[in-house]
PDB file of N, CA and C in Angstrom:
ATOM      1  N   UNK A   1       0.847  -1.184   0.000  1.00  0.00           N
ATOM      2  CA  UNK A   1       0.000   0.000   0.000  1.00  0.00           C
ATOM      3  C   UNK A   1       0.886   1.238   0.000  1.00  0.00           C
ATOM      4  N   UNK A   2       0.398   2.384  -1.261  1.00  0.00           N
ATOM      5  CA  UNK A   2       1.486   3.404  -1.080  1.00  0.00           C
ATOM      6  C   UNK A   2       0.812   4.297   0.336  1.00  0.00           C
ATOM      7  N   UNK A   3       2.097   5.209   0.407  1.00  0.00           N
ATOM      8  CA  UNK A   3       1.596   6.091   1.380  1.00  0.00           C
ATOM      9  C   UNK A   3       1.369   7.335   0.956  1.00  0.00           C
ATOM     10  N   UNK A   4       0.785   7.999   1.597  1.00  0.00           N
ATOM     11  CA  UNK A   4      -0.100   9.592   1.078  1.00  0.00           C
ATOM     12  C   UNK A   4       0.733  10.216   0.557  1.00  0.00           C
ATOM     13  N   UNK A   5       2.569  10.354   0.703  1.00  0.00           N
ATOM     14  CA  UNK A   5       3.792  11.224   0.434  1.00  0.00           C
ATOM     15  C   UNK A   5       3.641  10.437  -0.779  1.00  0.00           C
ATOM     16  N   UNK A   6       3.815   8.777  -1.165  1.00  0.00           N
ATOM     17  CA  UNK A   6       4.617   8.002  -2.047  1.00  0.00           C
ATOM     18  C   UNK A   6       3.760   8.823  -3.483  1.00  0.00           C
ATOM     19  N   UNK A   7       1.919   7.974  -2.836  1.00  0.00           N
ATOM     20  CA  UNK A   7       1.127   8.348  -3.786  1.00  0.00           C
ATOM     21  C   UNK A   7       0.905   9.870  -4.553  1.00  0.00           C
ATOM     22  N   UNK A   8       1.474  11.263  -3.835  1.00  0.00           N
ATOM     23  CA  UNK A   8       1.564  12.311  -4.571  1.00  0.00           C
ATOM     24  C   UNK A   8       2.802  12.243  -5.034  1.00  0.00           C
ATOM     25  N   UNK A   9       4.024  11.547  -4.904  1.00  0.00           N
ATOM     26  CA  UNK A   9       5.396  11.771  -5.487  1.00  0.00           C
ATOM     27  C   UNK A   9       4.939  10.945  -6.743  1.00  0.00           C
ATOM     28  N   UNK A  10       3.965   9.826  -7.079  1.00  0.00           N
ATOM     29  CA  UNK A  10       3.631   9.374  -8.471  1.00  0.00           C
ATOM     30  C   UNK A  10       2.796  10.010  -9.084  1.00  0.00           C
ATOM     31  N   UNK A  11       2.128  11.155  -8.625  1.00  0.00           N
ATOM     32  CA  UNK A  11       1.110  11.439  -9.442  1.00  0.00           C
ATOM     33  C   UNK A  11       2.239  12.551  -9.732  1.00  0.00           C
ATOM     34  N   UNK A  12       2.946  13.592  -9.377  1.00  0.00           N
ATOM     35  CA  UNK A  12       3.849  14.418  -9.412  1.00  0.00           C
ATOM     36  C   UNK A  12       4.449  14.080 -10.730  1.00  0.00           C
ATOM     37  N   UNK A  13       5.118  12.718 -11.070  1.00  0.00           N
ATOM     38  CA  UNK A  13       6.424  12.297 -11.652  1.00  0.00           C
ATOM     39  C   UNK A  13       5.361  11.721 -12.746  1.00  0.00           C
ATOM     40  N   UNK A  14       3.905  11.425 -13.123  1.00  0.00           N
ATOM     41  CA  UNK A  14       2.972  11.283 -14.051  1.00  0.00           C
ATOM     42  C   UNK A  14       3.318  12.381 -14.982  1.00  0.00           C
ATOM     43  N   UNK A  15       2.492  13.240 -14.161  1.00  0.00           N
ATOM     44  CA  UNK A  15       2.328  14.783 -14.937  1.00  0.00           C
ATOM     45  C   UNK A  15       3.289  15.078 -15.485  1.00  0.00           C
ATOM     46  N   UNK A  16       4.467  14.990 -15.201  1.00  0.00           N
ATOM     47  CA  UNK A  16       5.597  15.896 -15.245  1.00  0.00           C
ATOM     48  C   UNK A  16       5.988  15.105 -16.520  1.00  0.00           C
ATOM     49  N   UNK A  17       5.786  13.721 -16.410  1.00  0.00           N
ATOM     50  CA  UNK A  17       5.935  13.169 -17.419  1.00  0.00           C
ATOM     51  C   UNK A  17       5.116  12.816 -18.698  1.00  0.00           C
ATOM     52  N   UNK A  18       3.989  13.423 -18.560  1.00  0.00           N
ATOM     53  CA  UNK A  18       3.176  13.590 -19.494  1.00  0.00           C
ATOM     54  C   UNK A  18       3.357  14.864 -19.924  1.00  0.00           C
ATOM     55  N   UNK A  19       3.600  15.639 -19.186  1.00  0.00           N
ATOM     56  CA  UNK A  19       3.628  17.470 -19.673  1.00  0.00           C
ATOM     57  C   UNK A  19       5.163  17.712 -20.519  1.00  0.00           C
ATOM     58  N   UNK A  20       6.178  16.623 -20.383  1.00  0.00           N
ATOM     59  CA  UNK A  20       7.625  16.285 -20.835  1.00  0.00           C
ATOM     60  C   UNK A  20       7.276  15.935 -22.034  1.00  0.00           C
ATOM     61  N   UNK A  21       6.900  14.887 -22.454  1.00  0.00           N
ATOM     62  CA  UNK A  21       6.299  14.091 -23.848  1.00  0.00           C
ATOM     63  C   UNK A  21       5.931  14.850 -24.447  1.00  0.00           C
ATOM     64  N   UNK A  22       4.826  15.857 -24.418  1.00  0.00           N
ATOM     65  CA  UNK A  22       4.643  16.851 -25.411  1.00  0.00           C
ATOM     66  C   UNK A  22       5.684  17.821 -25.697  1.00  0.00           C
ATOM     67  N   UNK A  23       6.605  18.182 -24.245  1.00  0.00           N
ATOM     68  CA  UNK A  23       7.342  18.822 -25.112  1.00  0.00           C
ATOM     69  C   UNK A  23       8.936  18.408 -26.129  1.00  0.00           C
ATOM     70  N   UNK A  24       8.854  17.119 -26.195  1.00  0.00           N
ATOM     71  CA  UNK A  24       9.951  16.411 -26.610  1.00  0.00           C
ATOM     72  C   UNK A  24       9.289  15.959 -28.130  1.00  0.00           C
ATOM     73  N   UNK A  25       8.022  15.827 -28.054  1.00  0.00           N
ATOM     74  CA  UNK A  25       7.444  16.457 -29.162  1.00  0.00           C
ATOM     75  C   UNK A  25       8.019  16.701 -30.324  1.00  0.00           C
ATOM     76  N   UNK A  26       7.869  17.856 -30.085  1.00  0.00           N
ATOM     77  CA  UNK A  26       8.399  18.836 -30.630  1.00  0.00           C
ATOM     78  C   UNK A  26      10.017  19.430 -31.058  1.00  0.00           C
ATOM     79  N   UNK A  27      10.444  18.493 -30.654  1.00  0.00           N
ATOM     80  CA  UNK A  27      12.026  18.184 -31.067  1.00  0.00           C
ATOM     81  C   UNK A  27      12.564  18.101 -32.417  1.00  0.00           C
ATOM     82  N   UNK A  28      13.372  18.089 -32.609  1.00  0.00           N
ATOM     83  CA  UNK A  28      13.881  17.950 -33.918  1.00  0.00           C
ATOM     84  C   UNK A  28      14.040  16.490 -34.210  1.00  0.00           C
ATOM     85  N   UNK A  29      14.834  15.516 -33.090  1.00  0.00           N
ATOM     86  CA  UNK A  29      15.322  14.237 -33.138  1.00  0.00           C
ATOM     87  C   UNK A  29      14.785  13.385 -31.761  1.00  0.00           C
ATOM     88  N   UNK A  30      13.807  12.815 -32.150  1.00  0.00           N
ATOM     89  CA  UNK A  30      13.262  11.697 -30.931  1.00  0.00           C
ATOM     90  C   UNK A  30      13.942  10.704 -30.770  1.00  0.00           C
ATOM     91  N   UNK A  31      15.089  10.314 -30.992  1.00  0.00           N
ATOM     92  CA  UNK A  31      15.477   8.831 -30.889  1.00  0.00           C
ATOM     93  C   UNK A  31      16.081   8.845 -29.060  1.00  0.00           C
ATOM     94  N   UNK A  32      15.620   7.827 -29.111  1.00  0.00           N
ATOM     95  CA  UNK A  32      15.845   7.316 -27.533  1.00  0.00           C
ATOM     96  C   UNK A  32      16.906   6.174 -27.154  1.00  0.00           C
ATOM     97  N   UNK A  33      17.649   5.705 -26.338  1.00  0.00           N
ATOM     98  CA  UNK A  33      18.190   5.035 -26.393  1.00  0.00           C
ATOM     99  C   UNK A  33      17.957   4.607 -24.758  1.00  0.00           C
ATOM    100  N   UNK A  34      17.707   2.634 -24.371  1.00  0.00           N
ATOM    101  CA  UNK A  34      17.547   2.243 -23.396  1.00  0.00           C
ATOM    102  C   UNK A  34      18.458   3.054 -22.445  1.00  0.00           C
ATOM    103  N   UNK A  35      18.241   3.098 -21.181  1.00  0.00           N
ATOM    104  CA  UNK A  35      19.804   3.263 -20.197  1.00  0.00           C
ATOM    105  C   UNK A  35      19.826   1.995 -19.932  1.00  0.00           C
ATOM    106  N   UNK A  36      21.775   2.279 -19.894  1.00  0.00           N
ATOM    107  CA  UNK A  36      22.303   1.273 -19.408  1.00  0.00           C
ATOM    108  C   UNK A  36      22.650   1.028 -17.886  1.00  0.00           C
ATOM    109  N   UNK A  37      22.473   0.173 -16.896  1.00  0.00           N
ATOM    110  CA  UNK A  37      22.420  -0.331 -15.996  1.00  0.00           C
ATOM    111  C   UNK A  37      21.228  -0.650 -15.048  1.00  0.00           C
ATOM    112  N   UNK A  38      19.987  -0.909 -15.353  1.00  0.00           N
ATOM    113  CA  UNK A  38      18.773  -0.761 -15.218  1.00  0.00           C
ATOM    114  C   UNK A  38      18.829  -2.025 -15.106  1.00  0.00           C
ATOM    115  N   UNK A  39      19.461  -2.970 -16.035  1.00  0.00           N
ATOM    116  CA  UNK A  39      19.351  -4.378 -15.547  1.00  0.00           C
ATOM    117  C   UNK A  39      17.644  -4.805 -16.329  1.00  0.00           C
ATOM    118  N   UNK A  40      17.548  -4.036 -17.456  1.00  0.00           N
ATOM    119  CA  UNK A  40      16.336  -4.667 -17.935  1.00  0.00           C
ATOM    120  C   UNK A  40      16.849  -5.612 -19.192  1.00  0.00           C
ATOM    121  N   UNK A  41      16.142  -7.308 -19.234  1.00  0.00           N
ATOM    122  CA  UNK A  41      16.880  -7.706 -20.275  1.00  0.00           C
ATOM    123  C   UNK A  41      15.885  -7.736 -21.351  1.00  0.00           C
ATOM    124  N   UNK A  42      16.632  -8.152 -22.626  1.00  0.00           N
ATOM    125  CA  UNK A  42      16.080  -7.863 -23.890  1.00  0.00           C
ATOM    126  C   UNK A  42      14.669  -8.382 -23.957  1.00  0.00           C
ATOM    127  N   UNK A  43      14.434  -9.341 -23.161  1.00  0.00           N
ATOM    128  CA  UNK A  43      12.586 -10.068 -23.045  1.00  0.00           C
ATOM    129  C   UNK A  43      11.670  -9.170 -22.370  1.00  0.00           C
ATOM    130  N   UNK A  44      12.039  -8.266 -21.633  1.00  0.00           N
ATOM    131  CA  UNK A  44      11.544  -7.238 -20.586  1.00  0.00           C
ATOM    132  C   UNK A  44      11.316  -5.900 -21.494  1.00  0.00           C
ATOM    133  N   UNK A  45      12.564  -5.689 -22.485  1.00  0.00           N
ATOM    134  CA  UNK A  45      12.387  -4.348 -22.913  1.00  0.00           C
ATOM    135  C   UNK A  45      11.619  -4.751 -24.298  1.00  0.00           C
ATOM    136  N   UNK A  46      11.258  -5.792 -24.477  1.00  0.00           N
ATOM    137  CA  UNK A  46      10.263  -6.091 -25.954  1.00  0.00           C
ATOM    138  C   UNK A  46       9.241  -6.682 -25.172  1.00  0.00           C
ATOM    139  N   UNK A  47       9.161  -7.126 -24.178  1.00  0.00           N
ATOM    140  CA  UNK A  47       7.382  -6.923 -23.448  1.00  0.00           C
ATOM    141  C   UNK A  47       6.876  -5.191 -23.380  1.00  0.00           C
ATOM    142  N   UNK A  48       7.829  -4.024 -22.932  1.00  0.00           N
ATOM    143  CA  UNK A  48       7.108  -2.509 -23.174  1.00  0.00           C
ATOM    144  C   UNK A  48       7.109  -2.383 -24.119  1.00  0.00           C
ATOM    145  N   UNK A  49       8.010  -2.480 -24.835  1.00  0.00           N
ATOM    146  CA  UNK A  49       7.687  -2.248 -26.296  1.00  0.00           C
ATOM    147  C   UNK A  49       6.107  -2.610 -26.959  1.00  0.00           C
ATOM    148  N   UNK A  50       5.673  -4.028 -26.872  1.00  0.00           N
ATOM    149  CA  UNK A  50       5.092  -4.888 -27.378  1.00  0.00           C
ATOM    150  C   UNK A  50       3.300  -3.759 -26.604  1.00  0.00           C
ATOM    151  N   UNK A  51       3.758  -3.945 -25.169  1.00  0.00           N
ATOM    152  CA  UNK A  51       2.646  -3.548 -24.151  1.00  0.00           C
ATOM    153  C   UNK A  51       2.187  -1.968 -24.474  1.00  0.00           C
ATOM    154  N   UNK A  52       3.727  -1.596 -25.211  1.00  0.00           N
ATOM    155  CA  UNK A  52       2.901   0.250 -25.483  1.00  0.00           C
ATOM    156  C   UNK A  52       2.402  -0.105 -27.037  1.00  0.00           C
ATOM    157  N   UNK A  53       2.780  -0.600 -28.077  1.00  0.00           N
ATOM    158  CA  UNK A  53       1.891  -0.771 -29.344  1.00  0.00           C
ATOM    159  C   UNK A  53       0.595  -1.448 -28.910  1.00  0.00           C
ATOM    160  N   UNK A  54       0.334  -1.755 -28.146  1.00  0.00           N
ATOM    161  CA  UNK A  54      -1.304  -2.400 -27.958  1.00  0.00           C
ATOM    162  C   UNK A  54      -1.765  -1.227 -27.232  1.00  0.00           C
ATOM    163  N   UNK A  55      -1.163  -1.013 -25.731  1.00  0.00           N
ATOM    164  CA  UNK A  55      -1.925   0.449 -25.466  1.00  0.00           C
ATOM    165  C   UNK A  55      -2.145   1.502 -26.344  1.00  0.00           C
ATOM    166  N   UNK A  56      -1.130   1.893 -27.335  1.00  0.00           N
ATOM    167  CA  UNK A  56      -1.671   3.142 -27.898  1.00  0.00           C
ATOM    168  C   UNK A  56      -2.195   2.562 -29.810  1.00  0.00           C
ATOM    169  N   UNK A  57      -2.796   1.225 -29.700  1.00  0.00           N
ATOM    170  CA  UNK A  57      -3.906   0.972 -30.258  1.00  0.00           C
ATOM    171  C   UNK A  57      -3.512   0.543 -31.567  1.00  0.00           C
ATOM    172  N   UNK A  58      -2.067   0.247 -31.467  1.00  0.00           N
ATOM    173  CA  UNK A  58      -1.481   0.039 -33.103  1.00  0.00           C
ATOM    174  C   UNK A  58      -0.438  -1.034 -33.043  1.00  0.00           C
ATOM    175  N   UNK A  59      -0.976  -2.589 -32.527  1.00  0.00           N
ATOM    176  CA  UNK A  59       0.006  -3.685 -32.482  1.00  0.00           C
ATOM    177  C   UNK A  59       0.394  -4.138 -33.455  1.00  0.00           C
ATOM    178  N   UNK A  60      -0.020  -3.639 -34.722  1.00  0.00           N
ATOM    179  CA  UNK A  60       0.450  -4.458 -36.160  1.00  0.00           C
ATOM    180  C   UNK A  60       2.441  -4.044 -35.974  1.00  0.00           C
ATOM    181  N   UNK A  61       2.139  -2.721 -35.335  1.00  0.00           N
ATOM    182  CA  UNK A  61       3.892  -1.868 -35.828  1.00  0.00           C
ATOM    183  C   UNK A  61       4.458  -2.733 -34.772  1.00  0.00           C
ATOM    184  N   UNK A  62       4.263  -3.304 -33.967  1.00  0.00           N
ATOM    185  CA  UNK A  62       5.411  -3.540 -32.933  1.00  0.00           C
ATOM    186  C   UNK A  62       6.529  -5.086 -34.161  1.00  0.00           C
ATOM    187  N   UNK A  63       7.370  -4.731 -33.728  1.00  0.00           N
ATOM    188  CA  UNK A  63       8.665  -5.418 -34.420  1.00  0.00           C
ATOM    189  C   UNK A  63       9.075  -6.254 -33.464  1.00  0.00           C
ATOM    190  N   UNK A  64       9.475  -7.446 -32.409  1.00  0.00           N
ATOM    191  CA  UNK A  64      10.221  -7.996 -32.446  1.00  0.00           C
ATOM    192  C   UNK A  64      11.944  -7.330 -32.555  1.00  0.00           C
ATOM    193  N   UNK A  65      12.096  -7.541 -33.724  1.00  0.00           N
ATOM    194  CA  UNK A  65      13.540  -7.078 -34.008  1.00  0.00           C
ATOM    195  C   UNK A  65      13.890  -5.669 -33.681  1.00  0.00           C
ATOM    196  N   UNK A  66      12.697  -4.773 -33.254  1.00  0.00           N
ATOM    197  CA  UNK A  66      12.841  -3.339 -33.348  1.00  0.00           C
ATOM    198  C   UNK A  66      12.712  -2.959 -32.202  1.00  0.00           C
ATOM    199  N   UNK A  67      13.358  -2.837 -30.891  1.00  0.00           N
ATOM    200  CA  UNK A  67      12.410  -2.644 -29.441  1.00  0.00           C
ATOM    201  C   UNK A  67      12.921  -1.427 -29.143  1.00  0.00           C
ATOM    202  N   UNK A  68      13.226  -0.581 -29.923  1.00  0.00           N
ATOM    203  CA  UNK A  68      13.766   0.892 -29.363  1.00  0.00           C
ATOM    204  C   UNK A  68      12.064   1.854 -29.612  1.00  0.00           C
ATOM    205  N   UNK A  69      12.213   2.784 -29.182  1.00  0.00           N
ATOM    206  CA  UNK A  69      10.896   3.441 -28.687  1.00  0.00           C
ATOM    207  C   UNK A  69      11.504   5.103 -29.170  1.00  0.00           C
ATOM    208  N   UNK A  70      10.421   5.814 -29.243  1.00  0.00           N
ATOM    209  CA  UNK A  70      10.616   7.885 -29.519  1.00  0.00           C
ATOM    210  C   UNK A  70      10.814   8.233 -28.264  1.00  0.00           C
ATOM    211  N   UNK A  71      11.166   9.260 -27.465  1.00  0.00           N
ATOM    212  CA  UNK A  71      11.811   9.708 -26.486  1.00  0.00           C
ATOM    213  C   UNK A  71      10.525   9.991 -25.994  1.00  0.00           C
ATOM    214  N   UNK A  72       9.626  10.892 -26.431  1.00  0.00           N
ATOM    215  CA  UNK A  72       7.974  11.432 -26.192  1.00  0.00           C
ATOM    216  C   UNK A  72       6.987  10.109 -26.369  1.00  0.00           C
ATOM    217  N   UNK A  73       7.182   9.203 -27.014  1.00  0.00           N
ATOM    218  CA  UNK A  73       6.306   7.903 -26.872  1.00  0.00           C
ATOM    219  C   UNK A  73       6.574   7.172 -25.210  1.00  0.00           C
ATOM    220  N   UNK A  74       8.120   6.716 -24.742  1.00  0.00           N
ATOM    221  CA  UNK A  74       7.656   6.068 -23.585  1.00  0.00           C
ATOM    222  C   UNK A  74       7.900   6.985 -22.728  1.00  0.00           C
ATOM    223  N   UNK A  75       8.038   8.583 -22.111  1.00  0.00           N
ATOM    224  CA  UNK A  75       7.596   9.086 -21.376  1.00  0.00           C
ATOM    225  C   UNK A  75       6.262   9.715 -21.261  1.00  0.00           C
ATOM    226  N   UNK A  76       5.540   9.138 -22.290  1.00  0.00           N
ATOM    227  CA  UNK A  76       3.953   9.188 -22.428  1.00  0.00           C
ATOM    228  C   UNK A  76       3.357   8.177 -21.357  1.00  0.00           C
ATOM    229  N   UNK A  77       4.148   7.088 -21.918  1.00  0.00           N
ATOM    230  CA  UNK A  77       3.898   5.763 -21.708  1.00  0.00           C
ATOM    231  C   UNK A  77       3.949   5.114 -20.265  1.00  0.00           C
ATOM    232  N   UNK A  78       5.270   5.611 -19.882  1.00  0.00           N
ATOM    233  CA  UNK A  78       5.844   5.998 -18.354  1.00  0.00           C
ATOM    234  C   UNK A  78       4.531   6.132 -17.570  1.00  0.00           C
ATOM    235  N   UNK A  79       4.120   7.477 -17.801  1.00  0.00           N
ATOM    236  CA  UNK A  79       3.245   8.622 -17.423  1.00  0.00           C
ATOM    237  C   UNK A  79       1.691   7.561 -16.887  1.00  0.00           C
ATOM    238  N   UNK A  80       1.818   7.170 -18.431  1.00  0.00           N
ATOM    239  CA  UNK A  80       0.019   5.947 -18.395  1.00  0.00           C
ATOM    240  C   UNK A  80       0.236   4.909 -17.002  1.00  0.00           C
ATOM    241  N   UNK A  81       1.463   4.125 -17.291  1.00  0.00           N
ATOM    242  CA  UNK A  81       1.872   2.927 -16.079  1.00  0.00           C
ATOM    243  C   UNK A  81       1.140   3.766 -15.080  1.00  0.00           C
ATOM    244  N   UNK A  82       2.540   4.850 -14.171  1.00  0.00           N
ATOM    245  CA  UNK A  82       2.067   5.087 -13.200  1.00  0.00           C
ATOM    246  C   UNK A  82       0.570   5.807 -12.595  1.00  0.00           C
ATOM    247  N   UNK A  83       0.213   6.422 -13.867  1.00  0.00           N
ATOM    248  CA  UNK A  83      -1.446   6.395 -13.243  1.00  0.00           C
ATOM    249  C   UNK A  83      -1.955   5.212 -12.719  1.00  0.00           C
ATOM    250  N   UNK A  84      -1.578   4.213 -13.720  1.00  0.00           N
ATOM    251  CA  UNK A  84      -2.872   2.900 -12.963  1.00  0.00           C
ATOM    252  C   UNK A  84      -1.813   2.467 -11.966  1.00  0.00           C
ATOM    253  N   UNK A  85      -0.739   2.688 -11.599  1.00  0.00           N
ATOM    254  CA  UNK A  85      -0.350   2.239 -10.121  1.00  0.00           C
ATOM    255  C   UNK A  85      -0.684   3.455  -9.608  1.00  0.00           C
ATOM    256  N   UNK A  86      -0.920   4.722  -9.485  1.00  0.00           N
ATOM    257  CA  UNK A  86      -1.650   5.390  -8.686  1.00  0.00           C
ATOM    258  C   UNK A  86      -3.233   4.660  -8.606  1.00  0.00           C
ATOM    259  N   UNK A  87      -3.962   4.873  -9.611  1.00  0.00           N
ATOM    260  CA  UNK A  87      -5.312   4.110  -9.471  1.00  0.00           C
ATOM    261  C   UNK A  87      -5.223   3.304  -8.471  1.00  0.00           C
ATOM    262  N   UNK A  88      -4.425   2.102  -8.640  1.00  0.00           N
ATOM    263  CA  UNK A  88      -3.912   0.859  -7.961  1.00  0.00           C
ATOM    264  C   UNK A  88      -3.962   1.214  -6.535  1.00  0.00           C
ATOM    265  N   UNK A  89      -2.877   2.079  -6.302  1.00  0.00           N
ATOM    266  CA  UNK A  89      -3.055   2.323  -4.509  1.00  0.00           C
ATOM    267  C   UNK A  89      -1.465   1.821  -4.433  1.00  0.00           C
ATOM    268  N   UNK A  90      -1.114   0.389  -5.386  1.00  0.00           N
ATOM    269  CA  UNK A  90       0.098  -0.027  -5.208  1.00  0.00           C
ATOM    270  C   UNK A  90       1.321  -0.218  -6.082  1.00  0.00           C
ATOM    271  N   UNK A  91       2.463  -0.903  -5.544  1.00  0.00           N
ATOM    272  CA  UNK A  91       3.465  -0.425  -6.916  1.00  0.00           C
ATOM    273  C   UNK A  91       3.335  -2.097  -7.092  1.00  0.00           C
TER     274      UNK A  91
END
């Protein structure tokens, strides 16, 4: 169960990250690149991949071979998660 501090530090780091996405937008060059030391492996980072082309309603594009993402797509995406773990109550 989050706590009343945790649950406004996610809704905080939502916004911020939804209000970010639009403006990255607007960039010249979206390319994103995983970070390294996160310890996410390649089955993990092509499940978000896979999980944001169905959320934002267009699973034909997801690639397999392609699991890199736009800089403004997964801090959109980011943004969506932690709402429904706010919704949630939990992480």
């Amino acid at each position: 169960m989050l706590t009343d501090f945790e649950y406004k530090l996610l809704k905080l780091a939502s916004k911020f990250l939804d209000e970010y996405s639009d403006r990255l937008a607007s960039d010249t060059c979206n390319d994103w690149d995983w970070p390294k030391g996160l310890g996410f492996t390649e089955e993990e980072k092509t499940r978000i991949v896979k999980q944001y082309h169905v959320w934002n309603g267009d699973p034909e594009e997801f690639n397999p071979n392609y699991i890199n993402m736009t800089n403004f797509a997964m801090a959109y995406f980011i943004s969506k998660i932690l709402d429904e773990v706010i919704e949630n109550k939990t992480l």
